[in-house]
PDB file of N, CA and C in Angstrom:
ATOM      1  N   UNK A   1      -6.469  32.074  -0.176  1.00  0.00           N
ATOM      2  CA  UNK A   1      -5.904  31.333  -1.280  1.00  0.00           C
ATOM      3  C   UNK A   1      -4.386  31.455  -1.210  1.00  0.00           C
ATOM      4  N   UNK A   2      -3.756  30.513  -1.587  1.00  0.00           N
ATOM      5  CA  UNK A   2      -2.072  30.394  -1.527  1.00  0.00           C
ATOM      6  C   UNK A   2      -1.636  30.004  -3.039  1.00  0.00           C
ATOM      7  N   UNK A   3      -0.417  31.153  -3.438  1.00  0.00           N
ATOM      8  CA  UNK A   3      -0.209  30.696  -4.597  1.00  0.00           C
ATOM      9  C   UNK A   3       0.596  29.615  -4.279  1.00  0.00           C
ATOM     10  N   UNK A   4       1.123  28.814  -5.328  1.00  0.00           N
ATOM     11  CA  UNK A   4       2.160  27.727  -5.177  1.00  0.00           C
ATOM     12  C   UNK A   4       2.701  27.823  -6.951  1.00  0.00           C
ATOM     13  N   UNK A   5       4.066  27.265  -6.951  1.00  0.00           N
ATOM     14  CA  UNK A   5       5.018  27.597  -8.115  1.00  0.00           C
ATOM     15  C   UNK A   5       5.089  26.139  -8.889  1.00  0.00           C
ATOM     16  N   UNK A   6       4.564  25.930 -10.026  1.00  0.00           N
ATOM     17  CA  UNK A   6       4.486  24.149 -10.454  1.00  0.00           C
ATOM     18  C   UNK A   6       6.152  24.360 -10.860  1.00  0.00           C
ATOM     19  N   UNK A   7       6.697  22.776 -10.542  1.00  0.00           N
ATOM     20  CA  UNK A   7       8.195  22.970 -10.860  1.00  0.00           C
ATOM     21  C   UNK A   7       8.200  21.138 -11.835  1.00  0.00           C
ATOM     22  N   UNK A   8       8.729  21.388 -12.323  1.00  0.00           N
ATOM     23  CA  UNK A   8       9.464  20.333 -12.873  1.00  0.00           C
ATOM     24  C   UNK A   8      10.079  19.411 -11.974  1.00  0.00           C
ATOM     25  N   UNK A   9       9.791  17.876 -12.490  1.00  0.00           N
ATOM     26  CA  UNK A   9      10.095  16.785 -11.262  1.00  0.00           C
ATOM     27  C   UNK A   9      10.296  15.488 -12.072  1.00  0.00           C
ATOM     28  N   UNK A  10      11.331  15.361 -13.003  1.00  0.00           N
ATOM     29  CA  UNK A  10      11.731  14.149 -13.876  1.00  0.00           C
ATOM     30  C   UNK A  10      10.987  14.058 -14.980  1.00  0.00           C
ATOM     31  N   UNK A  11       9.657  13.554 -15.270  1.00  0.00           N
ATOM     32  CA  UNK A  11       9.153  13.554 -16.533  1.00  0.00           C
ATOM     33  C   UNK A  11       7.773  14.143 -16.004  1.00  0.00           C
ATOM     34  N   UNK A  12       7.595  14.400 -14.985  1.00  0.00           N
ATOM     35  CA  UNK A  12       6.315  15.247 -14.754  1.00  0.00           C
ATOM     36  C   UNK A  12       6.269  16.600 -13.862  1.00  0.00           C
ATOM     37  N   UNK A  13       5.590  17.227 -13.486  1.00  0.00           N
ATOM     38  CA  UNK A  13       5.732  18.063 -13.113  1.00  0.00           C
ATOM     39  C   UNK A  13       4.717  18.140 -11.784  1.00  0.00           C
ATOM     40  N   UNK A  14       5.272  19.103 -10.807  1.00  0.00           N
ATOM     41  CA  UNK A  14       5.166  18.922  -9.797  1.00  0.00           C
ATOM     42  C   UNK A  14       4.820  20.528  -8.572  1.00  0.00           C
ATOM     43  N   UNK A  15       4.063  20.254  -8.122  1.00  0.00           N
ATOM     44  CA  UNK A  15       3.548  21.262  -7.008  1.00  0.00           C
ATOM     45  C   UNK A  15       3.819  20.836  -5.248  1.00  0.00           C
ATOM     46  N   UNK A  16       4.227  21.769  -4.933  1.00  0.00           N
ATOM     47  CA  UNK A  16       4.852  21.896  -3.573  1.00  0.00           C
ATOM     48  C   UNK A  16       4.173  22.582  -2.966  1.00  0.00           C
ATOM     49  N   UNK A  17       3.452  21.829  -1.256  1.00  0.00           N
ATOM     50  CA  UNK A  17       2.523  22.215  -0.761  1.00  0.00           C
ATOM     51  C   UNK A  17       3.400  22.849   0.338  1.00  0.00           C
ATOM     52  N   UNK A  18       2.775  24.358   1.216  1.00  0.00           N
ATOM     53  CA  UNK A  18       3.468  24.720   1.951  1.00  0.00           C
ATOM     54  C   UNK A  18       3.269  24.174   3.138  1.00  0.00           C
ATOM     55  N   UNK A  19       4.128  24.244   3.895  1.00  0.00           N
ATOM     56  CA  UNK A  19       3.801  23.691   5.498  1.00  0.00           C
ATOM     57  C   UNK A  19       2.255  23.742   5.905  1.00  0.00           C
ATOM     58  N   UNK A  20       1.559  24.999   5.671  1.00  0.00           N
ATOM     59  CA  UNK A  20       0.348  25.608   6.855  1.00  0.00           C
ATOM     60  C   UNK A  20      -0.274  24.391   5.995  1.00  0.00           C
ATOM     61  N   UNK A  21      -0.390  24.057   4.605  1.00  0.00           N
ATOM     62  CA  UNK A  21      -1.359  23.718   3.729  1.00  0.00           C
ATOM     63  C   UNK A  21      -1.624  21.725   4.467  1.00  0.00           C
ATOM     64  N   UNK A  22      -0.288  21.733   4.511  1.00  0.00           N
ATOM     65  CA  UNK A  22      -0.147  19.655   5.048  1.00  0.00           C
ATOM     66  C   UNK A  22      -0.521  19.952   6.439  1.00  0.00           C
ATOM     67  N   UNK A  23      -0.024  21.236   7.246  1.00  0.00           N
ATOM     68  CA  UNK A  23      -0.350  20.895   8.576  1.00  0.00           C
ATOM     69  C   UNK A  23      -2.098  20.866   8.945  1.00  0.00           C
ATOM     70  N   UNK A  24      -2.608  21.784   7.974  1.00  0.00           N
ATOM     71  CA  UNK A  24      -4.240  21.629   8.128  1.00  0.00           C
ATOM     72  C   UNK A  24      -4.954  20.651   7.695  1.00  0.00           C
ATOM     73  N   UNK A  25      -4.179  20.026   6.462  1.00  0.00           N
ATOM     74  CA  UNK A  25      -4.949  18.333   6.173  1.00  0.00           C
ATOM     75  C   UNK A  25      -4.127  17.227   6.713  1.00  0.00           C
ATOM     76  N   UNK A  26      -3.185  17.452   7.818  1.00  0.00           N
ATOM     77  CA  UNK A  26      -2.384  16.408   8.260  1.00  0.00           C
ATOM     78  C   UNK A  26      -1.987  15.668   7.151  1.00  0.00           C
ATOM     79  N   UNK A  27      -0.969  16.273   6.059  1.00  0.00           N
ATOM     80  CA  UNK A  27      -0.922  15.316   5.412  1.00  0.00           C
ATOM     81  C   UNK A  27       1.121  15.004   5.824  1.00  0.00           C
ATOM     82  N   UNK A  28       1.492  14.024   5.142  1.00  0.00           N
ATOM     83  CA  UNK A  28       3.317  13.821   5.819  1.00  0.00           C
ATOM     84  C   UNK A  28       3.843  13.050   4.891  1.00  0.00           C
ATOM     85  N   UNK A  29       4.579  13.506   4.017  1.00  0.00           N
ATOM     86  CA  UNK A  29       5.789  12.527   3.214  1.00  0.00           C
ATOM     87  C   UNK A  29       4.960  11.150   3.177  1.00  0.00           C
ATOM     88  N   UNK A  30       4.713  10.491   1.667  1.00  0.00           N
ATOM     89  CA  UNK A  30       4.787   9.791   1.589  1.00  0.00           C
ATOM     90  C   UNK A  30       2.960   8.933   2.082  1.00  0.00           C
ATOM     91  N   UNK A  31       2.220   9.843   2.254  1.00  0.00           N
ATOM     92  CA  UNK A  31       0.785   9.586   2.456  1.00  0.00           C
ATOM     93  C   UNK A  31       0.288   9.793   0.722  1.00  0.00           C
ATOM     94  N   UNK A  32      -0.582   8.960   0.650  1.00  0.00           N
ATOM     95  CA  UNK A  32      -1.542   9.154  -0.836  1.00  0.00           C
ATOM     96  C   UNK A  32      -2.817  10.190  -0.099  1.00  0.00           C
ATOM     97  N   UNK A  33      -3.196  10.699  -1.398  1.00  0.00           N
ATOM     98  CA  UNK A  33      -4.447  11.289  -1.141  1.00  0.00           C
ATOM     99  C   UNK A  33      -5.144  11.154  -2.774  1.00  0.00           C
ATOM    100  N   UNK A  34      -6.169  11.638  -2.673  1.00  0.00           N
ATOM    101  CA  UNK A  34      -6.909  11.273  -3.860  1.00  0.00           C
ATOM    102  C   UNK A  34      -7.182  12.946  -4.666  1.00  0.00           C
ATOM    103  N   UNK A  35      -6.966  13.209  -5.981  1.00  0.00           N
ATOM    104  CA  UNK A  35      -7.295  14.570  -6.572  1.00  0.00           C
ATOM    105  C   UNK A  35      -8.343  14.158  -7.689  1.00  0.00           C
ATOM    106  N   UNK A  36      -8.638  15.251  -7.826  1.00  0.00           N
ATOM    107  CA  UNK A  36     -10.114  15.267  -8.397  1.00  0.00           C
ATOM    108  C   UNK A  36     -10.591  16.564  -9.059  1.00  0.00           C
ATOM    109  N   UNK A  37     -10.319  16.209 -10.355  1.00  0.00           N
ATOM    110  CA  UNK A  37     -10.368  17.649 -11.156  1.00  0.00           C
ATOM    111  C   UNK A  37     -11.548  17.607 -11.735  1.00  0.00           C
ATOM    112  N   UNK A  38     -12.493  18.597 -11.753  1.00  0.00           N
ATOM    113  CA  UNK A  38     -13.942  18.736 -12.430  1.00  0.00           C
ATOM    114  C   UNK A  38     -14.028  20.208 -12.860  1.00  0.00           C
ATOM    115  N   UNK A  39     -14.291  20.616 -14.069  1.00  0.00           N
ATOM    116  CA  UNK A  39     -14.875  22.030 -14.079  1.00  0.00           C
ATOM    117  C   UNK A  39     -13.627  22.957 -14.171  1.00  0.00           C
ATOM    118  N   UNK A  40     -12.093  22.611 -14.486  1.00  0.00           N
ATOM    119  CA  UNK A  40     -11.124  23.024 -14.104  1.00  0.00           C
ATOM    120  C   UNK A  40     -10.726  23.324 -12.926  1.00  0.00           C
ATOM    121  N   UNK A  41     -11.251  22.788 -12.050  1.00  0.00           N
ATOM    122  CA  UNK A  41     -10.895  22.893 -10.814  1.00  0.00           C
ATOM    123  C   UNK A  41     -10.103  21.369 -10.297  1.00  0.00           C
ATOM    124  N   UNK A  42      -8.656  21.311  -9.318  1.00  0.00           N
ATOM    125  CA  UNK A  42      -8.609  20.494  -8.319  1.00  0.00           C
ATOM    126  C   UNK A  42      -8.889  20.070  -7.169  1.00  0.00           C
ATOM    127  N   UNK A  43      -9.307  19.286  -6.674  1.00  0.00           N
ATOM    128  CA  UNK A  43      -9.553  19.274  -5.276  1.00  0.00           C
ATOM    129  C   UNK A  43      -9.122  18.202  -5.026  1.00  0.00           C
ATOM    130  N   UNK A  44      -7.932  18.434  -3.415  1.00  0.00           N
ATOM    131  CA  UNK A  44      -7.009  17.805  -3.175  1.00  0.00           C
ATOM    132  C   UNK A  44      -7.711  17.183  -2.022  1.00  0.00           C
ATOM    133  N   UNK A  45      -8.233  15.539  -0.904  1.00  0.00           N
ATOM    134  CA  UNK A  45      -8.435  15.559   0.476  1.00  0.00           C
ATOM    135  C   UNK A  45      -7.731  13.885   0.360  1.00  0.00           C
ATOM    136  N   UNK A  46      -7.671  14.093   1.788  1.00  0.00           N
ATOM    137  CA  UNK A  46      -6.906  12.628   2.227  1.00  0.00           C
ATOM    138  C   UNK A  46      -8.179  11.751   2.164  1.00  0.00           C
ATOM    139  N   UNK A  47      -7.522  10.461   1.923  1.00  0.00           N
ATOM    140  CA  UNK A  47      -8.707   9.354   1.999  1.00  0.00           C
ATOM    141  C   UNK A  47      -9.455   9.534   3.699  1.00  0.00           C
ATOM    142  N   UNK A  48     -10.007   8.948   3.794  1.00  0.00           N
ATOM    143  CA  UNK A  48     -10.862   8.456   5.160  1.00  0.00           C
ATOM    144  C   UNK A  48     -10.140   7.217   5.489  1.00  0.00           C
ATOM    145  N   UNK A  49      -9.505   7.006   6.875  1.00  0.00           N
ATOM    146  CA  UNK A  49      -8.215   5.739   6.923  1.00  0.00           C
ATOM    147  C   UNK A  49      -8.889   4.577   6.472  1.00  0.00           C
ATOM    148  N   UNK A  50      -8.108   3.857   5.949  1.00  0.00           N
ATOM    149  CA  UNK A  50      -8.426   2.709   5.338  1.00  0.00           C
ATOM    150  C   UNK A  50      -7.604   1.369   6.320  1.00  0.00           C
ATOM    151  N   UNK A  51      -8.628   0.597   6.098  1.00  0.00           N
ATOM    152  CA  UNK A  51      -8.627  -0.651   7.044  1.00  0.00           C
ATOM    153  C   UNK A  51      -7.694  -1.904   6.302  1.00  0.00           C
ATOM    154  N   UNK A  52      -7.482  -2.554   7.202  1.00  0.00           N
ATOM    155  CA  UNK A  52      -6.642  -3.534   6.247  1.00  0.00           C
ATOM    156  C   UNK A  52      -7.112  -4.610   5.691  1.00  0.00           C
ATOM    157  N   UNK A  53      -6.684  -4.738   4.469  1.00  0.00           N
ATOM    158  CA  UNK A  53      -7.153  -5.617   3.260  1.00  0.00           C
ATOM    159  C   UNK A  53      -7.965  -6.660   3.780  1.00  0.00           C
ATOM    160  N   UNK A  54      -8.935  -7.419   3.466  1.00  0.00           N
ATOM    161  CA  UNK A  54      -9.471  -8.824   3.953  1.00  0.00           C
ATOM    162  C   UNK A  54      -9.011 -10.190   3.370  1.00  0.00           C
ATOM    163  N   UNK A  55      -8.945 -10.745   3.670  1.00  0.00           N
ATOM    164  CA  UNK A  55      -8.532 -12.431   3.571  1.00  0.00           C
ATOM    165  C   UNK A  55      -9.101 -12.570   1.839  1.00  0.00           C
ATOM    166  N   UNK A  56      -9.891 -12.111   1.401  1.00  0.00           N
ATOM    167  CA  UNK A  56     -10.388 -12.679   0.430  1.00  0.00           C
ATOM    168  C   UNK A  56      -9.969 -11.764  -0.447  1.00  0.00           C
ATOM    169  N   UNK A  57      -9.296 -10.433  -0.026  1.00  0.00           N
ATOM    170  CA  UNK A  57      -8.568  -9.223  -0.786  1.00  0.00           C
ATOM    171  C   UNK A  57      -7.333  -9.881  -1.302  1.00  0.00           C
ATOM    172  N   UNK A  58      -6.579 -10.526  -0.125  1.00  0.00           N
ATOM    173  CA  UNK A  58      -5.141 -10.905  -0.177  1.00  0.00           C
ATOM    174  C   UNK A  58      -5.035 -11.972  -0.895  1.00  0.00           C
ATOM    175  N   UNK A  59      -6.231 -13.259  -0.880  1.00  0.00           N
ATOM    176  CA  UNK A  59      -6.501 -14.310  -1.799  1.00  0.00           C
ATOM    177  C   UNK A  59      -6.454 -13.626  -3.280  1.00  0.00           C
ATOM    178  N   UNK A  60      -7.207 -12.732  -3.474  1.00  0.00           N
ATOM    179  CA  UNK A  60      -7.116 -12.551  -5.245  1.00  0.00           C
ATOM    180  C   UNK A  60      -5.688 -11.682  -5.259  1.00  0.00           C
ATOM    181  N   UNK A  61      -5.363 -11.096  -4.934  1.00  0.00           N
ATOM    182  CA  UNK A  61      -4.047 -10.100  -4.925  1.00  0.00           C
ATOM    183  C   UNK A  61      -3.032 -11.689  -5.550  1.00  0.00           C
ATOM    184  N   UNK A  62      -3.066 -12.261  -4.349  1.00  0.00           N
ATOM    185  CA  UNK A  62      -1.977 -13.840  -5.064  1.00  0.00           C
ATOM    186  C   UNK A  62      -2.236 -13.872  -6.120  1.00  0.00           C
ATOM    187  N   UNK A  63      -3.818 -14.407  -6.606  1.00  0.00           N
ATOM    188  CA  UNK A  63      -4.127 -14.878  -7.719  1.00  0.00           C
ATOM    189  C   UNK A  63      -3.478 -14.033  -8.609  1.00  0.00           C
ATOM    190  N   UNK A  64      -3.729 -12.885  -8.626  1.00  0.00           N
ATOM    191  CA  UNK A  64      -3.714 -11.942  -9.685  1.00  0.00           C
ATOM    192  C   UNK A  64      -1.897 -12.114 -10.278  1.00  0.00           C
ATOM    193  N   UNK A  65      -1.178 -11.751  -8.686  1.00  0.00           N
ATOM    194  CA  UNK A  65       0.238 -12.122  -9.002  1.00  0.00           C
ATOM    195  C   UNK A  65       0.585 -13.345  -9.984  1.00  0.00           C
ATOM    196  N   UNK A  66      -0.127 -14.459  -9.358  1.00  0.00           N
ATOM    197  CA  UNK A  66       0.241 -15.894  -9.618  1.00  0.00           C
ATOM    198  C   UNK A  66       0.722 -16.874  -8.641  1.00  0.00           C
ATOM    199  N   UNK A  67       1.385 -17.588  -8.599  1.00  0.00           N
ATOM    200  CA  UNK A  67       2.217 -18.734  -7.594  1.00  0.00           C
ATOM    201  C   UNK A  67       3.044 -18.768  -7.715  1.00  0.00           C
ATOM    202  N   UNK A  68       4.532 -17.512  -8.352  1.00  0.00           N
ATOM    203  CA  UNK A  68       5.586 -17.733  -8.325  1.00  0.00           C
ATOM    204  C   UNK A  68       5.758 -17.609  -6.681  1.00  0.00           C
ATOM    205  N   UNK A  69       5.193 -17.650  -6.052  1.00  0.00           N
ATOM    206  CA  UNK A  69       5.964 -17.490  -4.745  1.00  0.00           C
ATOM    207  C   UNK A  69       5.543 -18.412  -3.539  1.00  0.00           C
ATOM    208  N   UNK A  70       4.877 -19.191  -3.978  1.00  0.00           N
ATOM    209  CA  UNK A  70       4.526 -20.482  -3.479  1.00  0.00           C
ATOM    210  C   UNK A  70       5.624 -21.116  -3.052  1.00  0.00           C
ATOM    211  N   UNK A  71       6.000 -21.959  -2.177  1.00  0.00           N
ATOM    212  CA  UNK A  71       6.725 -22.709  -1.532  1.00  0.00           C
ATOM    213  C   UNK A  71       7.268 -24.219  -1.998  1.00  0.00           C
ATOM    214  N   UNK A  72       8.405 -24.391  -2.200  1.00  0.00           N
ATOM    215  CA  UNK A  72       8.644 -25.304  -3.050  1.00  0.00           C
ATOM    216  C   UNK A  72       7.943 -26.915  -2.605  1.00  0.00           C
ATOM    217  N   UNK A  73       7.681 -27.847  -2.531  1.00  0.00           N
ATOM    218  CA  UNK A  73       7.118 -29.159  -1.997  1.00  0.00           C
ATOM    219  C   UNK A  73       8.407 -30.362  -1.672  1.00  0.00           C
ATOM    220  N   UNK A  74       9.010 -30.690  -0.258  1.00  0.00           N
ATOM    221  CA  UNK A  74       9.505 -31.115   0.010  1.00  0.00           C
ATOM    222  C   UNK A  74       8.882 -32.428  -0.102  1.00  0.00           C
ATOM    223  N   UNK A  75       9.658 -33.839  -0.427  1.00  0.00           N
ATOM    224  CA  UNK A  75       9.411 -35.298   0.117  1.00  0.00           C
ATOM    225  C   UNK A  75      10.306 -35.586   1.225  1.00  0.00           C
ATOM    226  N   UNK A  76       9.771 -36.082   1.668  1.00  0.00           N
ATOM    227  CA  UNK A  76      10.074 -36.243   3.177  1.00  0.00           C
ATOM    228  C   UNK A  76      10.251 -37.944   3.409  1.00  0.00           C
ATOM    229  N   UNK A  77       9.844 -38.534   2.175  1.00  0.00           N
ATOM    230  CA  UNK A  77       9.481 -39.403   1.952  1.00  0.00           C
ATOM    231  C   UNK A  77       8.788 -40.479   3.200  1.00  0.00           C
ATOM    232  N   UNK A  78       8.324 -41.592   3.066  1.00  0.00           N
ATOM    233  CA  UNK A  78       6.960 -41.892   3.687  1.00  0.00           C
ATOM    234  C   UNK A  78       6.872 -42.026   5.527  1.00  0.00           C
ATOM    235  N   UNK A  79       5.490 -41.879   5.724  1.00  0.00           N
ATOM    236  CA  UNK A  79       5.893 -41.910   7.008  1.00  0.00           C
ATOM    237  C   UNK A  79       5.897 -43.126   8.201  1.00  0.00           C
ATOM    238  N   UNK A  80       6.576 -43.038   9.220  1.00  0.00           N
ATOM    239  CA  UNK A  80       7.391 -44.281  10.092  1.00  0.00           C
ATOM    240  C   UNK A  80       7.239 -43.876  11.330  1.00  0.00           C
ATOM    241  N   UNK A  81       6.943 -45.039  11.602  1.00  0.00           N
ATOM    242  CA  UNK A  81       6.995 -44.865  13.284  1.00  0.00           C
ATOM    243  C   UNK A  81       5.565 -44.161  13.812  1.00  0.00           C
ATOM    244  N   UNK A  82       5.923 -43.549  15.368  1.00  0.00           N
ATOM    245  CA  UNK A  82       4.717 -42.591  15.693  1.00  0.00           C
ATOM    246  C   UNK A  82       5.867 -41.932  16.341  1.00  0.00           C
ATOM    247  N   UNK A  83       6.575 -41.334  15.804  1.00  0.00           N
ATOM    248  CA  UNK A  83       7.407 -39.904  16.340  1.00  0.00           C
ATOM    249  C   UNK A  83       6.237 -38.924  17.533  1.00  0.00           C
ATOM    250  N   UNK A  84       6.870 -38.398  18.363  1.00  0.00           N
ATOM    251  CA  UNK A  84       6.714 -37.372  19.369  1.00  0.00           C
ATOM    252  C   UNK A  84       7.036 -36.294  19.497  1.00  0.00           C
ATOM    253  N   UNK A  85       7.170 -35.134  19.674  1.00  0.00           N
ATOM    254  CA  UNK A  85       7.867 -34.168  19.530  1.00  0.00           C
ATOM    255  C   UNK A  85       7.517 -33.369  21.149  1.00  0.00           C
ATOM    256  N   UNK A  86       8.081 -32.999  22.330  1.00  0.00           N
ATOM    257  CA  UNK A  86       7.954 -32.400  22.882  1.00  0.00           C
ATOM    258  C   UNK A  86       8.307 -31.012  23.475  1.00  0.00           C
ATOM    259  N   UNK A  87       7.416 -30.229  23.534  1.00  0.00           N
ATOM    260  CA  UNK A  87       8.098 -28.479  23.593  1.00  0.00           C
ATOM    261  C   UNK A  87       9.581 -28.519  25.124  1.00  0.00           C
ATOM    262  N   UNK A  88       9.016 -29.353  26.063  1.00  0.00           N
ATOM    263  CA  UNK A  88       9.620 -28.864  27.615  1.00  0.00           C
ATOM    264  C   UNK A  88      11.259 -29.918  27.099  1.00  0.00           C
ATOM    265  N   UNK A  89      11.337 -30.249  26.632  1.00  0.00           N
ATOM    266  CA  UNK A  89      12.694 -30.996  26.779  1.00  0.00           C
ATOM    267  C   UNK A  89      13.931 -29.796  26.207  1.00  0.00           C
TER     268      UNK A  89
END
């Protein structure tokens, strides 16, 4: 068991893990982990890596935001001709 000293950290307060403690759960600045207090007890473990979001994750995430960030709608006004566009020129 390792003691550790709770310190004060702006409006909350805060515990400082020692080196041996991050080097055995690989944990590094700036990683989340999940705590879990039951029974007066904490228990501190890193997630299991997490995969990246799915298409239908990132669809409601917008929603949820909204459409301020939607792209404004240019007129281009109507279309002419049969324009070409070629990459090699």
């Amino acid at each position: 068991m390792t003691k550790v000293t709770i310190s004060k950290w702006g409006n909350s307060i805060a515990i400082r893990l020692p080196k041996a403690v991050t080097d055995e759960l690989h944990l590094r600045a700036g990683d989340v982990v999940n705590l879990d207090v039951r029974d007066g007890k904490a228990t501190l473990e890193k997630p299991k890596q997490q995969l990246a979001p799915s298409l239908a994750e990132l669809v409601a995430e917008m929603d949820r935001l909204g459409w301020e960030n939607e792209p404004e709608t240019v007129d281009w006004g109507r279309d002419v001709g049969s324009e070409r566009f070629y990459d090699d020129e």
